[in-house]
N, C-alpha and C. Protein backbone atom coordinates (compact mmCIF):
# COMPACT_ATOMS: atom_id res chain seq x y z
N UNK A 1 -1.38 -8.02 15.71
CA UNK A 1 -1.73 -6.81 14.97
C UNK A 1 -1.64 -5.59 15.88
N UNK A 2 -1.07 -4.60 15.15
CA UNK A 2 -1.15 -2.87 16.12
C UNK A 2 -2.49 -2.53 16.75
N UNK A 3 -2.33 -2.01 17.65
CA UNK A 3 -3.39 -1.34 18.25
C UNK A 3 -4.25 -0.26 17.10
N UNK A 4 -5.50 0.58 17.08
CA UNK A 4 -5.41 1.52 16.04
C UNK A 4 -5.16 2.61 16.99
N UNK A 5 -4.37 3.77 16.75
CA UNK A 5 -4.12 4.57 17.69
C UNK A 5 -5.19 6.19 16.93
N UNK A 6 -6.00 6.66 18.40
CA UNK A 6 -6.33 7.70 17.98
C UNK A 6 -5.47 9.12 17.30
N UNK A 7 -5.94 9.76 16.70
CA UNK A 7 -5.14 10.99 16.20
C UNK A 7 -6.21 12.29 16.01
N UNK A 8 -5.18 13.59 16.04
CA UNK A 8 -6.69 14.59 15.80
C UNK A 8 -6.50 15.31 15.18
N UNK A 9 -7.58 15.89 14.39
CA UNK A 9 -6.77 17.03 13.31
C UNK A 9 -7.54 18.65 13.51
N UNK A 10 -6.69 19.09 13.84
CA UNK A 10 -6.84 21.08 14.63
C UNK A 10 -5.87 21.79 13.40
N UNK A 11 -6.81 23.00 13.03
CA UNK A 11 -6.34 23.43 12.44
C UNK A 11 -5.02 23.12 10.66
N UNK A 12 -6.05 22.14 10.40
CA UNK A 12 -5.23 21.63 9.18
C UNK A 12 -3.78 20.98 9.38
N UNK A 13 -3.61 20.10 10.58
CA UNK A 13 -2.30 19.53 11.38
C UNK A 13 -3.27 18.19 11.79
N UNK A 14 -2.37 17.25 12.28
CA UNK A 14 -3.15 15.80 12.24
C UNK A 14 -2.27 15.67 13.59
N UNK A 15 -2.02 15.27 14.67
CA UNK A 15 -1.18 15.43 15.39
C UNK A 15 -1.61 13.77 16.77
N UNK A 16 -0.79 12.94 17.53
CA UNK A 16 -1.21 12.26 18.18
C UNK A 16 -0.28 12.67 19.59
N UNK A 17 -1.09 12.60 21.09
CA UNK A 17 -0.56 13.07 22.05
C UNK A 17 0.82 11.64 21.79
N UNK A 18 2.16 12.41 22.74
CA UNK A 18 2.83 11.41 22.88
C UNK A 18 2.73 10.09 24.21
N UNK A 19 2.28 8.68 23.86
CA UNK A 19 2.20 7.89 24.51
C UNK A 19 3.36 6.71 24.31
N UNK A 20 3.32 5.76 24.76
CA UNK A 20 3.92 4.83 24.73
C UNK A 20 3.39 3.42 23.87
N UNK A 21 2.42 3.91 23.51
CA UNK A 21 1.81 2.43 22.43
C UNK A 21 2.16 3.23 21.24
N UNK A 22 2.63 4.72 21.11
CA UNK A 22 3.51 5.35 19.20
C UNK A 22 4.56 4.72 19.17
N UNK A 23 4.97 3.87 19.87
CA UNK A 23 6.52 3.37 20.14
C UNK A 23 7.30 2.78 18.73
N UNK A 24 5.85 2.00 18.37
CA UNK A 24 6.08 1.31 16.97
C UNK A 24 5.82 2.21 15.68
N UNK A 25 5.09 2.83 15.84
CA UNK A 25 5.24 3.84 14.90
C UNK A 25 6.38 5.25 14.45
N UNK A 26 6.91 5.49 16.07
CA UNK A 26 8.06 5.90 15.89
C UNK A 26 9.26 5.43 15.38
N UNK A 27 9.24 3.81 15.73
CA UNK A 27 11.00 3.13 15.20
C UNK A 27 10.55 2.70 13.65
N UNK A 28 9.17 3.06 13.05
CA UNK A 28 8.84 2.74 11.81
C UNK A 28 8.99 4.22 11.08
N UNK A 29 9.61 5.17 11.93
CA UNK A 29 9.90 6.31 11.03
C UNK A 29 8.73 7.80 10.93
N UNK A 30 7.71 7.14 11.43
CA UNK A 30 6.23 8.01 11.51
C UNK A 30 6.55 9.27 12.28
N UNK A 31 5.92 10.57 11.95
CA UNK A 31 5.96 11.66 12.74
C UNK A 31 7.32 12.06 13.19
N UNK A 32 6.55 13.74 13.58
CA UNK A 32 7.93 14.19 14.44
C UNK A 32 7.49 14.64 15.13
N UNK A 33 8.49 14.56 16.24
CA UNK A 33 7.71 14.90 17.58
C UNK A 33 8.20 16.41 17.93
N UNK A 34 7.21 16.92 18.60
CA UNK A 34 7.33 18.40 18.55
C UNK A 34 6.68 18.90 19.81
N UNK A 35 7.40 19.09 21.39
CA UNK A 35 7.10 19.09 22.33
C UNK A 35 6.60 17.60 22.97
N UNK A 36 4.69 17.33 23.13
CA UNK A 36 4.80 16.46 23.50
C UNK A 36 3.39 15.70 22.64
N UNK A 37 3.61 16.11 21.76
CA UNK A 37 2.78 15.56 20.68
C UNK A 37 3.50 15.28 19.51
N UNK A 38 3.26 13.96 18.47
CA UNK A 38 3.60 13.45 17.46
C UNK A 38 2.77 14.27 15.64
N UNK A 39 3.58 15.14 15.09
CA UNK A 39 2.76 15.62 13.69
C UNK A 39 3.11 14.51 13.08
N UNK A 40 1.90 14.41 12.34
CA UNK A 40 2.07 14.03 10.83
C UNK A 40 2.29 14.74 9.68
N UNK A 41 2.96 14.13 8.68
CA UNK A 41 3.04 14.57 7.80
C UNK A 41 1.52 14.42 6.55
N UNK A 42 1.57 15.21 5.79
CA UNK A 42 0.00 14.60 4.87
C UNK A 42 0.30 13.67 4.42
N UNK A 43 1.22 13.08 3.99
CA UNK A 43 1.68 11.44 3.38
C UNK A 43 1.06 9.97 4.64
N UNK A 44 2.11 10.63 5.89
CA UNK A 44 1.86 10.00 6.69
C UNK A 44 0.11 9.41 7.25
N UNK A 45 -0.76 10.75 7.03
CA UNK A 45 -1.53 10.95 7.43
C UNK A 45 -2.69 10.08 6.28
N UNK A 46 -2.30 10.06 5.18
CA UNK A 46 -3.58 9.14 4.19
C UNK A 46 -2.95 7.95 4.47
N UNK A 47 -1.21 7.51 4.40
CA UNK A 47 -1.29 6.04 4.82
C UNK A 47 -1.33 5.14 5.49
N UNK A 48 -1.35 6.28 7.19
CA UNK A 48 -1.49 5.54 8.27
C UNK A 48 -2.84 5.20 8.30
N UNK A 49 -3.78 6.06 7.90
CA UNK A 49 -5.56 6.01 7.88
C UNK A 49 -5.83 4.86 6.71
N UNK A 50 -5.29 4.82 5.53
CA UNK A 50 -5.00 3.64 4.56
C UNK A 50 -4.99 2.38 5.35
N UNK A 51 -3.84 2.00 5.68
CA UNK A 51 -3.40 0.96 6.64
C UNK A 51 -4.29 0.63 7.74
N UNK A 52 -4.84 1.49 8.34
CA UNK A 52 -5.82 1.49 9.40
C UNK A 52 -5.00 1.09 11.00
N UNK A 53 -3.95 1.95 10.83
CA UNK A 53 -2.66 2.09 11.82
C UNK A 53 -3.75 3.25 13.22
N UNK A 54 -4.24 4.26 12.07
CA UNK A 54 -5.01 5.53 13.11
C UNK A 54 -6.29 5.94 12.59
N UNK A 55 -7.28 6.42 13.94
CA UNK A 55 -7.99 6.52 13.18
C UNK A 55 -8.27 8.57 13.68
N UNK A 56 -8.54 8.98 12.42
CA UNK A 56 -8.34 10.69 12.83
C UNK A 56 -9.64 11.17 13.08
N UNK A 57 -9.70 12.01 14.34
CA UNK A 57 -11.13 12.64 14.94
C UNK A 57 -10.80 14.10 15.12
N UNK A 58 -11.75 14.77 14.34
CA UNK A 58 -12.20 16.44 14.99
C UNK A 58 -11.83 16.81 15.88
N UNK A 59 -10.56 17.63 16.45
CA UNK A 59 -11.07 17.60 17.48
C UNK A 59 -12.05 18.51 18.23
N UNK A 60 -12.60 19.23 17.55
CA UNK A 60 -13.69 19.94 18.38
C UNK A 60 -14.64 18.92 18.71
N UNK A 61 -15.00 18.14 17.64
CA UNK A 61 -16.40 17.95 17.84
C UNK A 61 -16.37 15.95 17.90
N UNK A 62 -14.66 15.55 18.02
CA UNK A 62 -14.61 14.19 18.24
C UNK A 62 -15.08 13.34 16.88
N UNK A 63 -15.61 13.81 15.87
CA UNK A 63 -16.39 12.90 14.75
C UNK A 63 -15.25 12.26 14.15
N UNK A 64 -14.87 11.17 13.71
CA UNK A 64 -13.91 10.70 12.70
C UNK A 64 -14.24 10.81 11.50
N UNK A 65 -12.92 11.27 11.01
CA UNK A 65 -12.92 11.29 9.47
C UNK A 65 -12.84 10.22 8.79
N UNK A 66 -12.71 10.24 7.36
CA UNK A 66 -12.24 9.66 6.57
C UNK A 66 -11.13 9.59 5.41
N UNK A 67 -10.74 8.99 5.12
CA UNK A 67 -9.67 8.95 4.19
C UNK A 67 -10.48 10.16 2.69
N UNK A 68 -11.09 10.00 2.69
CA UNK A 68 -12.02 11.06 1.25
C UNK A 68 -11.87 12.41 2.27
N UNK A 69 -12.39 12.26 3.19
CA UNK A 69 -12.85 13.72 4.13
C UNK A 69 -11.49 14.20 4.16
N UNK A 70 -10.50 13.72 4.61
CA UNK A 70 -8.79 14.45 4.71
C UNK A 70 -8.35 14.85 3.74
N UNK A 71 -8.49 13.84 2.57
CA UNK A 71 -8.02 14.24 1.17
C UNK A 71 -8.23 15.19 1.04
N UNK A 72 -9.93 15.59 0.51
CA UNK A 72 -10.51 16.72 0.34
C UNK A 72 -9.60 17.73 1.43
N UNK A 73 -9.82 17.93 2.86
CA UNK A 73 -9.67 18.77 3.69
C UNK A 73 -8.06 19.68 3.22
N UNK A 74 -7.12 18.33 3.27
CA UNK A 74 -5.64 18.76 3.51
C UNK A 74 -5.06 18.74 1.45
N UNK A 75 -5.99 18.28 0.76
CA UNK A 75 -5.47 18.61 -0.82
C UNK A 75 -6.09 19.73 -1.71
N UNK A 76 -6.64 20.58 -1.01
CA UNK A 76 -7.49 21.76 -1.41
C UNK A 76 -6.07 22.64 -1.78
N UNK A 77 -6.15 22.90 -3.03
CA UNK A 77 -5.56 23.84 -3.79
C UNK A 77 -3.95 23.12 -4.36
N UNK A 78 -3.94 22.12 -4.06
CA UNK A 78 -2.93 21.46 -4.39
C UNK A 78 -3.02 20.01 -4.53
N UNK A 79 -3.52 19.80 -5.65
CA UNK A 79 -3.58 18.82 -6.47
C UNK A 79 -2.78 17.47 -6.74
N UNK A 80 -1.36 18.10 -6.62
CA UNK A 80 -0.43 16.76 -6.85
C UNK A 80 -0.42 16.30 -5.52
N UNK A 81 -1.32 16.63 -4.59
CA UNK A 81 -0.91 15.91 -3.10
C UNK A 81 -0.81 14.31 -3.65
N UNK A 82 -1.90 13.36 -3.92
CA UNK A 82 -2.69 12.55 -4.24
C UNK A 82 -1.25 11.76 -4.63
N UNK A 83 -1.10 12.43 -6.18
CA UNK A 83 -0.43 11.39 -7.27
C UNK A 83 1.01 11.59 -6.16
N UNK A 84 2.03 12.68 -5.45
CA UNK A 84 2.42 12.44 -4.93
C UNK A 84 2.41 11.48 -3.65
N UNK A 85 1.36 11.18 -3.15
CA UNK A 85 0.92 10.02 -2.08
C UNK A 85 1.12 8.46 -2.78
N UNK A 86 0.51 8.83 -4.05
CA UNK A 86 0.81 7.09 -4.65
C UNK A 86 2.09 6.93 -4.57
N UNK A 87 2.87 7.83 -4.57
CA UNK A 87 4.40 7.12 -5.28
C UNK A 87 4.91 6.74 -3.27
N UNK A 88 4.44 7.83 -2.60
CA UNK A 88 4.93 7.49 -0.88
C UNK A 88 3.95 6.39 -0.76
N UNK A 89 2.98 6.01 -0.85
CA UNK A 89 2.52 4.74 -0.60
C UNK A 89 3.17 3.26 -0.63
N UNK A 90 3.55 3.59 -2.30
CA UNK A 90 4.67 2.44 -2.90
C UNK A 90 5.90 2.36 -2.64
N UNK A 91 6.70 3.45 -1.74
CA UNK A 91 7.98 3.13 -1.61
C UNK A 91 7.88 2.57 0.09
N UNK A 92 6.85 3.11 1.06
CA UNK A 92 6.49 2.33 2.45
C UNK A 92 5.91 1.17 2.19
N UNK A 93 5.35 0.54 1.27
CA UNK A 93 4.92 -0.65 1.26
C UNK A 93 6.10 -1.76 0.36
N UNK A 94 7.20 -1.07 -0.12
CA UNK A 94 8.30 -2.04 -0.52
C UNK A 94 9.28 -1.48 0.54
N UNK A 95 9.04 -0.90 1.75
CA UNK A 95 10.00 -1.25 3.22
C UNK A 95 10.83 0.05 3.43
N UNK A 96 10.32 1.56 2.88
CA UNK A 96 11.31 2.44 3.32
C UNK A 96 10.69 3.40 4.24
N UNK A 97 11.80 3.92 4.71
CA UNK A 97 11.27 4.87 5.28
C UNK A 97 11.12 6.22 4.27
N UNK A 98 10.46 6.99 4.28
CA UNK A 98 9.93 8.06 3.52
C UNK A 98 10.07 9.56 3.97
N UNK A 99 10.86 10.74 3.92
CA UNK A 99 10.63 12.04 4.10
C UNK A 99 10.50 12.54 3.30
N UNK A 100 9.98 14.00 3.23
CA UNK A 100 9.72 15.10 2.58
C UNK A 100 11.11 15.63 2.51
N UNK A 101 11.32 16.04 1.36
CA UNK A 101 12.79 17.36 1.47
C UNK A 101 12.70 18.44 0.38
N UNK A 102 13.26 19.70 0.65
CA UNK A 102 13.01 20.18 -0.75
C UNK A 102 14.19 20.06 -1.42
N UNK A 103 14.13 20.20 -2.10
CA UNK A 103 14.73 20.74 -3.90
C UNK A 103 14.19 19.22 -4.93
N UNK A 104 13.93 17.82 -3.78
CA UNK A 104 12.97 17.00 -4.36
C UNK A 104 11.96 16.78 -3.54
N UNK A 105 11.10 15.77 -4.29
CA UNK A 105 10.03 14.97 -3.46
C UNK A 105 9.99 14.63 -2.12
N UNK A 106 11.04 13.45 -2.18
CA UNK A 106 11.38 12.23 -1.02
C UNK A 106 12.51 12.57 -0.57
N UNK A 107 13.04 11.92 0.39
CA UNK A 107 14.19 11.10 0.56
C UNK A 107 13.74 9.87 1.11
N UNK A 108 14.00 8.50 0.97
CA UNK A 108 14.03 7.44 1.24
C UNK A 108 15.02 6.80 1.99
N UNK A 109 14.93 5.94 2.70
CA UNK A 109 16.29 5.42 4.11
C UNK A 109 15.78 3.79 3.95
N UNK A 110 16.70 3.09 3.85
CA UNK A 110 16.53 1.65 4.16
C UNK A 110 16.98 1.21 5.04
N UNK A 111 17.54 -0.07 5.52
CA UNK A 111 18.20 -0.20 6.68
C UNK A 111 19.86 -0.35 6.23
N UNK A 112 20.19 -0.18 5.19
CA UNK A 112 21.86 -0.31 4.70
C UNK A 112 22.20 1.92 5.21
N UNK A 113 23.73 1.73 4.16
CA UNK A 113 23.84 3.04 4.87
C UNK A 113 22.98 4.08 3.61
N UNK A 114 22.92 3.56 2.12
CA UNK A 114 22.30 4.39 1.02
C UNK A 114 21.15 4.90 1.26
N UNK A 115 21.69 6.35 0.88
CA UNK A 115 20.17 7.07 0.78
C UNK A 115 20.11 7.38 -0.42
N UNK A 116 18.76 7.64 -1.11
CA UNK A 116 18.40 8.36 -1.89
C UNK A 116 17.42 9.33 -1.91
N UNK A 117 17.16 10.00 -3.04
CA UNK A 117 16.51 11.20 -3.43
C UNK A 117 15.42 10.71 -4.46
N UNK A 118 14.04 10.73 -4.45
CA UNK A 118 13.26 10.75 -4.93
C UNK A 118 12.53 12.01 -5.81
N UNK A 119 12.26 11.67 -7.27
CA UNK A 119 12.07 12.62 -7.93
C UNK A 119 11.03 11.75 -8.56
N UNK A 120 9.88 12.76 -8.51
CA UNK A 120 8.42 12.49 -9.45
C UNK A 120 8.12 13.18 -10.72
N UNK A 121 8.34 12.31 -11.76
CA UNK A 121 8.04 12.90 -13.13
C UNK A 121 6.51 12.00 -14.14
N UNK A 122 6.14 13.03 -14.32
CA UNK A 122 4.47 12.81 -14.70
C UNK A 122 4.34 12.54 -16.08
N UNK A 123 3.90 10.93 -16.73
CA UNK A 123 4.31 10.98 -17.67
C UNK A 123 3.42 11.66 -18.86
N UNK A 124 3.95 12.45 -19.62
CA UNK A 124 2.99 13.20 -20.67
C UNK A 124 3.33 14.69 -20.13
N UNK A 125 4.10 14.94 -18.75
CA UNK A 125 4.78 16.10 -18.70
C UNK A 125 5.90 16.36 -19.39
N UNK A 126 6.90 17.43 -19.51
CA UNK A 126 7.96 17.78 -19.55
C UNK A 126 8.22 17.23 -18.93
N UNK A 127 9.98 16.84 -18.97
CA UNK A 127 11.13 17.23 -17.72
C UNK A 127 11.88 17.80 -18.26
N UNK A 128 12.12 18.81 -17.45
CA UNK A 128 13.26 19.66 -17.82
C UNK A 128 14.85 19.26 -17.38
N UNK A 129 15.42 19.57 -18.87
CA UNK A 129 16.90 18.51 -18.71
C UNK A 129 17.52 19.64 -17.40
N UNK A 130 17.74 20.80 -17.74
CA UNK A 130 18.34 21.91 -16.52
C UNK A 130 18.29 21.09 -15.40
N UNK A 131 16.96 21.48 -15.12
CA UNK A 131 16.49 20.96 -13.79
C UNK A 131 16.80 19.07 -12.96
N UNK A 132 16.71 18.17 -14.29
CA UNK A 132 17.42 17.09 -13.85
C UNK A 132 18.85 17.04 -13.47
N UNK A 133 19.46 18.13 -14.43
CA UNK A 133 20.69 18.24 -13.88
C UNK A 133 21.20 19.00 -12.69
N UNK A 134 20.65 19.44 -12.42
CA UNK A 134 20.76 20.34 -11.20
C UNK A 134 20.23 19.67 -9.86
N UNK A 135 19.45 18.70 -10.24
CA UNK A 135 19.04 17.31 -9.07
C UNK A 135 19.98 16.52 -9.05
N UNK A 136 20.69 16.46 -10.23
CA UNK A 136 21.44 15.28 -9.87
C UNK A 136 22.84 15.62 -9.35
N UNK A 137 23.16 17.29 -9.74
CA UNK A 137 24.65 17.87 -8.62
C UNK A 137 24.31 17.94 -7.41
N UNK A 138 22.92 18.19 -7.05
CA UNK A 138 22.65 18.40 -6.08
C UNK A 138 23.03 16.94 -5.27
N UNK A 139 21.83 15.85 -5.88
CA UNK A 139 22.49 14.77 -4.88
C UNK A 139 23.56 14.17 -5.00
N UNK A 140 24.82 13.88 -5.91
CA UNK A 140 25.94 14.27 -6.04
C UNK A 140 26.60 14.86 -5.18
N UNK A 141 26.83 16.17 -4.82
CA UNK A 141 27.05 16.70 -3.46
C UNK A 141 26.86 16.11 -1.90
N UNK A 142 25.52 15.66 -1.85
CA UNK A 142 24.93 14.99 -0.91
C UNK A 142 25.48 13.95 -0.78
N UNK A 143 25.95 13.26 -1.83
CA UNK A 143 26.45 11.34 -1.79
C UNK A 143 25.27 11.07 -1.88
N UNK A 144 23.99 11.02 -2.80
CA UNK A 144 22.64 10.32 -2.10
C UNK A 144 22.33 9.85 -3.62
N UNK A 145 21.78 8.65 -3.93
CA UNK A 145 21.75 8.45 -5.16
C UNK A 145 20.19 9.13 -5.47
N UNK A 146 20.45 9.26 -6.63
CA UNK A 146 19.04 10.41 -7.57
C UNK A 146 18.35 9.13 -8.29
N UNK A 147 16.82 8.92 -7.51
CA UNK A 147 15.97 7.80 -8.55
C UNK A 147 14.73 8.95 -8.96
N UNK A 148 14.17 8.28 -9.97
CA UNK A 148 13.25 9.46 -10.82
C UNK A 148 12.03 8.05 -10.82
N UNK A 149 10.93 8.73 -10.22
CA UNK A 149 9.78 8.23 -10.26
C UNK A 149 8.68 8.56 -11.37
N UNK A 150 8.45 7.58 -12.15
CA UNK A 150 7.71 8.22 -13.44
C UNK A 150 6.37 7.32 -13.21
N UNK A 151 5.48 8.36 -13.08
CA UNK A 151 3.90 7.35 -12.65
C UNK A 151 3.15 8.11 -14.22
N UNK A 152 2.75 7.29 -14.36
CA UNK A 152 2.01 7.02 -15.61
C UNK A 152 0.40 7.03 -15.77
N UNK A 153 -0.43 7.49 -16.52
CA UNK A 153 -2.04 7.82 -16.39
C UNK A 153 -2.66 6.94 -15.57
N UNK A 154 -2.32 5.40 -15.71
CA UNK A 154 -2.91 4.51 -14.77
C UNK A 154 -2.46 4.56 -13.17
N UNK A 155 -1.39 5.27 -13.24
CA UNK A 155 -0.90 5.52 -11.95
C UNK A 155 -0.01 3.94 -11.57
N UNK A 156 0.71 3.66 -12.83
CA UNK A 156 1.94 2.58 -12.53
C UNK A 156 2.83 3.51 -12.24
N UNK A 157 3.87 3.05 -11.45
CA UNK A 157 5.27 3.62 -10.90
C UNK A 157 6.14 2.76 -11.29
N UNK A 158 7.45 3.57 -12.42
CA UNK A 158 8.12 2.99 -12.80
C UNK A 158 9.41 3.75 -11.89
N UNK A 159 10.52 3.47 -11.34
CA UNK A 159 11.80 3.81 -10.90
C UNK A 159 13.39 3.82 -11.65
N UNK A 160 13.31 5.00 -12.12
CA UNK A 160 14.98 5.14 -12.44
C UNK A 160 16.34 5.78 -11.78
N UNK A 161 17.11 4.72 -12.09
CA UNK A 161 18.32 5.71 -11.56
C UNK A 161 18.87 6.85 -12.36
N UNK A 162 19.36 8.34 -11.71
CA UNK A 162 19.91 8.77 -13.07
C UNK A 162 21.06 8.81 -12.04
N UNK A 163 22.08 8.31 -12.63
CA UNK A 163 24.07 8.33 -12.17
C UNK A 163 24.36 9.37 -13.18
N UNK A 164 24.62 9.57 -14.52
CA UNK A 164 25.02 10.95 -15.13
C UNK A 164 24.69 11.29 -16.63
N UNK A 165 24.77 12.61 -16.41
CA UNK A 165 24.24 13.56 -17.75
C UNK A 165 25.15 14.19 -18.26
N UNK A 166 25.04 14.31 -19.91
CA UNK A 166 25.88 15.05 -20.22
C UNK A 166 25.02 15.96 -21.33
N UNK A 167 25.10 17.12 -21.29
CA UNK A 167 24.02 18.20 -21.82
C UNK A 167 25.15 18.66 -23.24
C-alpha cells in the first residue's frame, strides 16, 4: 500500500513539496508541477483525500482537514464542483487519467493512443443542441472522441458517445 503523503492548503491551492515518494502519484497523472512544488487540482484534491492517498494540513496552523472541510472551503460559490467530482471520481476509478480543459469538462487519456472529451449533462437540465454541436466540431477538429456524461438525481453516471449530428 502507498505511503499517505502530506499536502497543504495556502491560500485556496492544495499544493505538496516536490519529493521522491510523489513518484507514484506523478506516473498516475496527479498534479502539476510548478517550480518545486506539486498543485492540485480540486478534483484531484477530494479524490486523493477520498482514497486516503494524502492527507491535507493548514498550513499556518498544521490542523488537518477534511474531506467536508475542503468541500465546503474550495466549493463556495460554485456548486457543480461536487456533481462535477462524481463523474472525475468514476472515470479514475474505471483507470483514466483525468484533466480539466475548457470548452468541456474533462479530457480523459488511457493507455491506447484515444483521447476523449468529456461532457456533463444534468439530467432534468436542458442541453442545448447548438452547443452539442459545437462540442462535437470542436472535438472533431481535435481527433478526440466527444462522450456526454449524463448523471442523474441519484447521481448514476450514464456515458454516451456522440459521433454525429444533423440539425
Amino acid at each position: 500500500m502507498s505511503e499517505i503523503v502530506d499536502a497543504y492548503y495556502e491560500k485556496r491551492k492544495v499544493y505538496m513539496p516536490l519529493d521522491e515518494n510523489l513518484t507514484d502519484l506523478r506516473e498516475k497523472g496527479f498534479g502539476s508541477l510548478v517550480r518545486n512544488r506539486i498543485y492540485l487540482s480540486v478534483y484531484e484534491i477530494f479524490f486523493l483525500v477520498d482514497k486516503g492517498r494524502i492527507k491535507v494540513l493548514d498550513k499556518k496552523d498544521k490542523i488537518e482537514l477534511s474531506l467536508r472541510e475542503l468541500v465546503q472551503q474550495l466549493s463556495s460559490r460554485k456548486p457543480e464542483i461536487w456533481i462535477k467530482y462524481l463523474v472525475y471520481r468514476d472515470l479514475r476509478d474505471r483507470g483514466y487519467i483525468v484533466r480539466e480543459i475548457d470548452k468541456v469538462d474533462f479530457e480523459i487519456y488511457s493507455k491506447g493512443p484515444n483521447r476523449r472529451l468529456i461532457y456533463i449533462i444534468y439530467e432534468g437540465s436542458e442541453a442545448n443542441i447548438k452547443k452539442l454541436n459545437s462540442l462535437l466540431d470542436f472535438a472533431v477538429k481535435e481527433r478526440k472522441d466527444l462522450i456526454l456524461a449524463v448523471i442523474d438525481r441519484r447521481t448514476d453516471i450514464v456515458y454516451y458517445s456522440l459521433t454525429e449530428m444533423k440539425i
